[in-house]
Structure formats: structure tokens, C-alpha cells
Protein backbone atom coordinates (compact mmCIF):
# COMPACT_ATOMS: atom_id res chain seq x y z
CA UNK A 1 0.00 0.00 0.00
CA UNK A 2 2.78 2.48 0.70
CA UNK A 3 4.27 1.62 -2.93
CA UNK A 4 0.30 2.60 -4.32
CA UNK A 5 0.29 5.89 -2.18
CA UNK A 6 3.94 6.59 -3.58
CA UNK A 7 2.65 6.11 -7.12
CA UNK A 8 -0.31 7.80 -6.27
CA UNK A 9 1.52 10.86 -4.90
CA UNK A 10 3.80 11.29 -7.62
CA UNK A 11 0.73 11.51 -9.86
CA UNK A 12 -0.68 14.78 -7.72
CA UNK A 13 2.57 16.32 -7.88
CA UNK A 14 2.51 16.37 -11.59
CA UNK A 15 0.05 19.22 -11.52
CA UNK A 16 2.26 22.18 -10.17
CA UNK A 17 0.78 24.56 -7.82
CA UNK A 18 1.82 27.33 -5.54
CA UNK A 19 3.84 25.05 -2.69
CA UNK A 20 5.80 23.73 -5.49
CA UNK A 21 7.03 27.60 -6.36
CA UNK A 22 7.24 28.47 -2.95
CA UNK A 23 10.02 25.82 -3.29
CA UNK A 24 11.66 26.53 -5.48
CA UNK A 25 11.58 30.00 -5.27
CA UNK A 26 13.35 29.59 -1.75
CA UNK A 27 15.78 27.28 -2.80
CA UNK A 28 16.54 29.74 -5.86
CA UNK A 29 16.99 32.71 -3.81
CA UNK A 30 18.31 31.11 0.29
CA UNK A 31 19.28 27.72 -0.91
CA UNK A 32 18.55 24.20 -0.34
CA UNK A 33 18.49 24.29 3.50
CA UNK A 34 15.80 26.42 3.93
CA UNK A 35 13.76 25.10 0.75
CA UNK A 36 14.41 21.74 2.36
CA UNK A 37 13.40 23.18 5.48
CA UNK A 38 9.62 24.47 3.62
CA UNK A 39 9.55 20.99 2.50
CA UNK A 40 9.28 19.44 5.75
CA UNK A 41 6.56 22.52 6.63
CA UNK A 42 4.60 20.98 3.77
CA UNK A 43 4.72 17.23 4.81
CA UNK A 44 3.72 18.03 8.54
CA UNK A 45 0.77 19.60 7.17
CA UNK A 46 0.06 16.84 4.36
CA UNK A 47 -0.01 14.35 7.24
CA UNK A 48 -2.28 16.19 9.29
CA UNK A 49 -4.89 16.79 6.12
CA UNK A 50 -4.84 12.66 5.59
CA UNK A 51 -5.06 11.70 8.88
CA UNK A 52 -8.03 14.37 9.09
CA UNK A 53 -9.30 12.82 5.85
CA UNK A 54 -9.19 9.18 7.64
CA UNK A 55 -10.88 10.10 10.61
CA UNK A 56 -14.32 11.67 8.88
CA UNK A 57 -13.44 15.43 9.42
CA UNK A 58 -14.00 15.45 5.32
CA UNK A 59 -16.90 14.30 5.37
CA UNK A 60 -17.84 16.99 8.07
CA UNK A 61 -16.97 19.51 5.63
CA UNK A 62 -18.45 18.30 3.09
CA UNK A 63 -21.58 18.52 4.87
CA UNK A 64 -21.27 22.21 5.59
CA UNK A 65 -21.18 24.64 2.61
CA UNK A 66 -20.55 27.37 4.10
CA UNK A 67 -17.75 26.67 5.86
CA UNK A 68 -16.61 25.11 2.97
CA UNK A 69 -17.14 29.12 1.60
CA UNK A 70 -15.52 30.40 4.47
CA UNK A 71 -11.86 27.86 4.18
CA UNK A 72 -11.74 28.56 0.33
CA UNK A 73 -12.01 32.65 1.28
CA UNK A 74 -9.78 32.37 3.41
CA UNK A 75 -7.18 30.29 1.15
CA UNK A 76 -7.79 32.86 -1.51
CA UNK A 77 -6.78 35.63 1.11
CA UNK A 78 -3.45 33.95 2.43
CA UNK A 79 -2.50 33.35 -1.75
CA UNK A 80 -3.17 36.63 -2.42
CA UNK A 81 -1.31 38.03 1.01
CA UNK A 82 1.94 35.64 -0.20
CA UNK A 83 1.81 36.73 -3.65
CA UNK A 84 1.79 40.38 -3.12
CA UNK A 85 4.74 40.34 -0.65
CA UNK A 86 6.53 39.67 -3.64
CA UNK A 87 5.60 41.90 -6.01
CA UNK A 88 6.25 44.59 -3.69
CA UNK A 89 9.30 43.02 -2.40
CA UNK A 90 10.80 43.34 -6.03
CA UNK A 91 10.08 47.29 -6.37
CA UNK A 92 11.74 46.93 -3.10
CA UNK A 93 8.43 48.55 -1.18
CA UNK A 94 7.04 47.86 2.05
CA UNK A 95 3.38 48.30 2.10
CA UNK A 96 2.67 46.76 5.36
CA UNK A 97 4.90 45.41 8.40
CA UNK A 98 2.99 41.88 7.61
CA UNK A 99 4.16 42.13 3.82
CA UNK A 100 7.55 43.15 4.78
CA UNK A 101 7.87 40.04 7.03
CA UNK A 102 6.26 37.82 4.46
CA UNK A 103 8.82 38.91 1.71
CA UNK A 104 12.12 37.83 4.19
CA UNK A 105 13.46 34.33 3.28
CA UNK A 106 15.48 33.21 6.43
CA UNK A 107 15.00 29.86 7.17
CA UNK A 108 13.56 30.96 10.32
CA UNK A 109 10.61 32.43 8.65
CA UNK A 110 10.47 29.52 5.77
CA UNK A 111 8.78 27.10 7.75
CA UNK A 112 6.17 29.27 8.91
CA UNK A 113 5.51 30.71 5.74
CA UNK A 114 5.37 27.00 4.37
CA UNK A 115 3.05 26.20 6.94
CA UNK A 116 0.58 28.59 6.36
CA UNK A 117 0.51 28.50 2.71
CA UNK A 118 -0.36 25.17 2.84
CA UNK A 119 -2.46 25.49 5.69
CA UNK A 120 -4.51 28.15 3.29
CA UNK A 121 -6.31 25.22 1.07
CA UNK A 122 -8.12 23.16 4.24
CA UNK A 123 -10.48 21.55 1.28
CA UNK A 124 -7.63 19.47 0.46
CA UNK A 125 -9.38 17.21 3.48
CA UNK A 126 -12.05 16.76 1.09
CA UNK A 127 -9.88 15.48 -2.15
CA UNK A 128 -8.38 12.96 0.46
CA UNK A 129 -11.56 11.81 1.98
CA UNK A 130 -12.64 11.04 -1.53
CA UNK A 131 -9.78 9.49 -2.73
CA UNK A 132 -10.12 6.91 0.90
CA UNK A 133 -13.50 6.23 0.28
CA UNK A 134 -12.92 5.54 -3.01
CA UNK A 135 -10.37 3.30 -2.09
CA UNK A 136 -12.58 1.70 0.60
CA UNK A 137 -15.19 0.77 -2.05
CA UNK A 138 -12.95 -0.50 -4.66
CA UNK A 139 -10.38 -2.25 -3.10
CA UNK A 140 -11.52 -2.87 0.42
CA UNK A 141 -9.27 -1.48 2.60
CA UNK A 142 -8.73 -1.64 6.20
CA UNK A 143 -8.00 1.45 8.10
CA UNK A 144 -4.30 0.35 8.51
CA UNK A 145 -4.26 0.16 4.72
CA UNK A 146 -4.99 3.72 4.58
CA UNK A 147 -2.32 4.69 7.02
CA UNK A 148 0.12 3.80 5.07
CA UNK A 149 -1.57 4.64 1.62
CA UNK A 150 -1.40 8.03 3.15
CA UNK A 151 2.47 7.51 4.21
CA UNK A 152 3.49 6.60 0.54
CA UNK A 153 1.91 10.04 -0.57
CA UNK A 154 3.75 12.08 1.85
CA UNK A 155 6.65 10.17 0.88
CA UNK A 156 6.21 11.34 -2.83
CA UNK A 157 5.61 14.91 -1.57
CA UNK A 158 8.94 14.63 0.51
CA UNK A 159 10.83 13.07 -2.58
CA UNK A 160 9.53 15.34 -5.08
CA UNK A 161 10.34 18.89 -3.32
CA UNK A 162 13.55 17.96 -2.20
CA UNK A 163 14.32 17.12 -5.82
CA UNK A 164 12.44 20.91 -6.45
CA UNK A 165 14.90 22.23 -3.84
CA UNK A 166 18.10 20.72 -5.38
CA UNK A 167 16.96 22.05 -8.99
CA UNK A 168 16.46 25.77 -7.64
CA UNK A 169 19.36 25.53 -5.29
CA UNK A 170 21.38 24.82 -8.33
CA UNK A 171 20.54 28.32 -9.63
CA UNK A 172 22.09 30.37 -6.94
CA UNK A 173 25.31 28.90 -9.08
CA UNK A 174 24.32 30.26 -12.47
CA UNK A 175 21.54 32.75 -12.51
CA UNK A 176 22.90 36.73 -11.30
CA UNK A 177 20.77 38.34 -8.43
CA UNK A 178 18.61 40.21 -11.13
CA UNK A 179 17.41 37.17 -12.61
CA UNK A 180 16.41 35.56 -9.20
CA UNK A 181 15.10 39.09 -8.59
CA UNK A 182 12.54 38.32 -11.28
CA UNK A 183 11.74 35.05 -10.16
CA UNK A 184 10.39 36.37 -7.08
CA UNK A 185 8.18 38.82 -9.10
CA UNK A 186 6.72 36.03 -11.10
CA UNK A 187 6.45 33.69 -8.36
CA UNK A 188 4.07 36.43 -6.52
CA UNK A 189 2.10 37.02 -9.73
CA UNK A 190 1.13 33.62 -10.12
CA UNK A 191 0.35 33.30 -6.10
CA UNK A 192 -2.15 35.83 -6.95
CA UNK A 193 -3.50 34.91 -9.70
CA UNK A 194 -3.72 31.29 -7.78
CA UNK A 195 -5.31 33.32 -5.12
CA UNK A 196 -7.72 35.30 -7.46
CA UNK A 197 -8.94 31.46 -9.48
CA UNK A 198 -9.53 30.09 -5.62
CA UNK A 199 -11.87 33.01 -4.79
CA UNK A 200 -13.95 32.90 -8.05
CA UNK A 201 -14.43 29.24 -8.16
């Protein structure tokens, strides 16, 4: 079951979304310690989701629409929030004392920053709590065969942003501080615009 989670995983991650930049925008610009550091932000959260997902809060949620409303609003905001600390961070502005922490990079601010941005998309309960009861129904499985379904996902999530890390971390090497200057601008466009799909869904 872990080797169907892992294959499973990989699958998701094929579909790049804004924790995947987030990587390897830190990795690009404060290297592979603190990407690597993001990465493990990401997994702690991925467990919690599937374990939340295996004990019925999806279903919960799924239940309720309007707090359903209420978590993607608040996603939305948090996208948004991330994505503008970069764009201002390139003109070098400072807008707010919030954006102006958001835009720092230290790795002790990384995992936090990981955390919540993953953190922002709570409905990711409901994917997994379909996916289990799928599972459930097809294939019959026991509650320890979703444990460690869900530990061969995380796995892939842990294997592919650490490769993500060591890719960006590689361009601290080549790319000049203009260029990485850039990244950060696109990065935050595309948070938003992540943000902005999220709210009009």
C-alpha cells in the first residue's frame, strides 16, 4: 500500500501549484536548507490533512457549505497576502509590516511561511476523503491500509520537493541576483493569480 500511495503521490505532484514555487523559489533565492526546510513545513501539514481525511473530518466539511465558503475565502486571502509580498518586495516597497515580514526568506521564517501557505487550502481534506472512500469501495481497505496509503503520498511529496529544492538551489550557481530578482516577481504574480482562481471558483 505504501508503494500505491507513492505512485499515487507522484501523480498529484505532476500538476504544479503554488507550494511547489514556494520551493523553489526559496531554494533559488536562500538555498537548499531552507527550501528543504519548507519541505518538511509541507509534509507536517500533508499528514495532518490525511489523517483528518481518515478520521471523517471530510466528510464533516463536506456537509457544511458554508464553511466550505468560508476555508476557500480564506485560502484565496493567504494566496493573495503571499503573492503580493513579492511583487512589492521586487520594487523593493514595504506596504505593510505583515508584507515586509512575508517577503524575508530566512529559514527561520520559511517554515512558517510553508506552513501557512499550505495550511490556506483546508479543502484538500475533502480530495483525500474522496480518494479513501474511493479506495474503501474498490479495493476494500482496512484502516491500517490507509495509514500507510497516506504515508506513501507524503513520501512522494517529501521526494519530489527535495528534488524541487536541489533544482532551484542549483541556480544560486548560475543565474545573477537580477534574474532571481525576477523570479520572485513572477512567483508572486502567479500566487495571486492562484489566489484570485480560488476566490472565483
Amino acid at each position: 500500500m505504501i508503494w500505491k500511495g507513492f505512485r499515487f503521490g507522484m501523480l498529484l505532484q505532476i500538476a504544479v501549484g503554488p507550494i511547489c514555487l514556494f520551493i523553489f523559489q526559496t531554494a533559488a533565492t536562500s538555498g537548499f536548507v531552507a527550501a528543504e526546510i519548507g519541505v518538511f513545513g509541507v509534509a507536517i501539514v500533508d499528514v495532518i490533512f490525511i489523517l483528518a481525511a481518515i478520521f471523517g473530518i471530510g466528510a464533516i466539511l463536506n456537509k457544511n457549505r458554508k464553511t466550505q465558503e468560508m476555508v476557500r475565502y480564506f485560502g484565496a486571502v493567504v494566496l493573495v497576502i503571499f503573492g503580493l509580498s513579492n511583487i512589492v518586495g521586487f520594487f523593493e516597497v514595504s506596504l505593510l509590516p505583515s508584507l515586509s515580514f512575508l517577503s524575508q526568506q530566512s529559514t527561520d521564517t520559511v517554515f512558517w511561511k510553508t506552513l501557512v501557505l499550505t495550511l490556506s487550502n483546508p479543502l484538500t481534506i475533502l480530495f483525500w476523503a474522496g480518494v479513501f472512500s474511493t479506495k474503501m469501495v474498490d479495493e476494500n481497505l482496512q484502516k491500517k491500509d490507509m495509514y500507510f496509503f497516506g504515508l506513501g503520498a507524503i513520501l512522494s511529496t517529501l521526494l519530489f520537493l527535495t528534488c524541487i529544492s536541489i533544482l532551484g538551489s542549483f541556480l544560486t550557481i548560475f543565474l545573477a541576483a537580477s534574474v532571481l530578482k525576477v523570479l520572485n516577481l513572477i512567483v508572486g504574480i502567479v500566487l495571486v493569480a492562484f489566489g484570485l482562481k480560488t476566490f472565483m471558483k
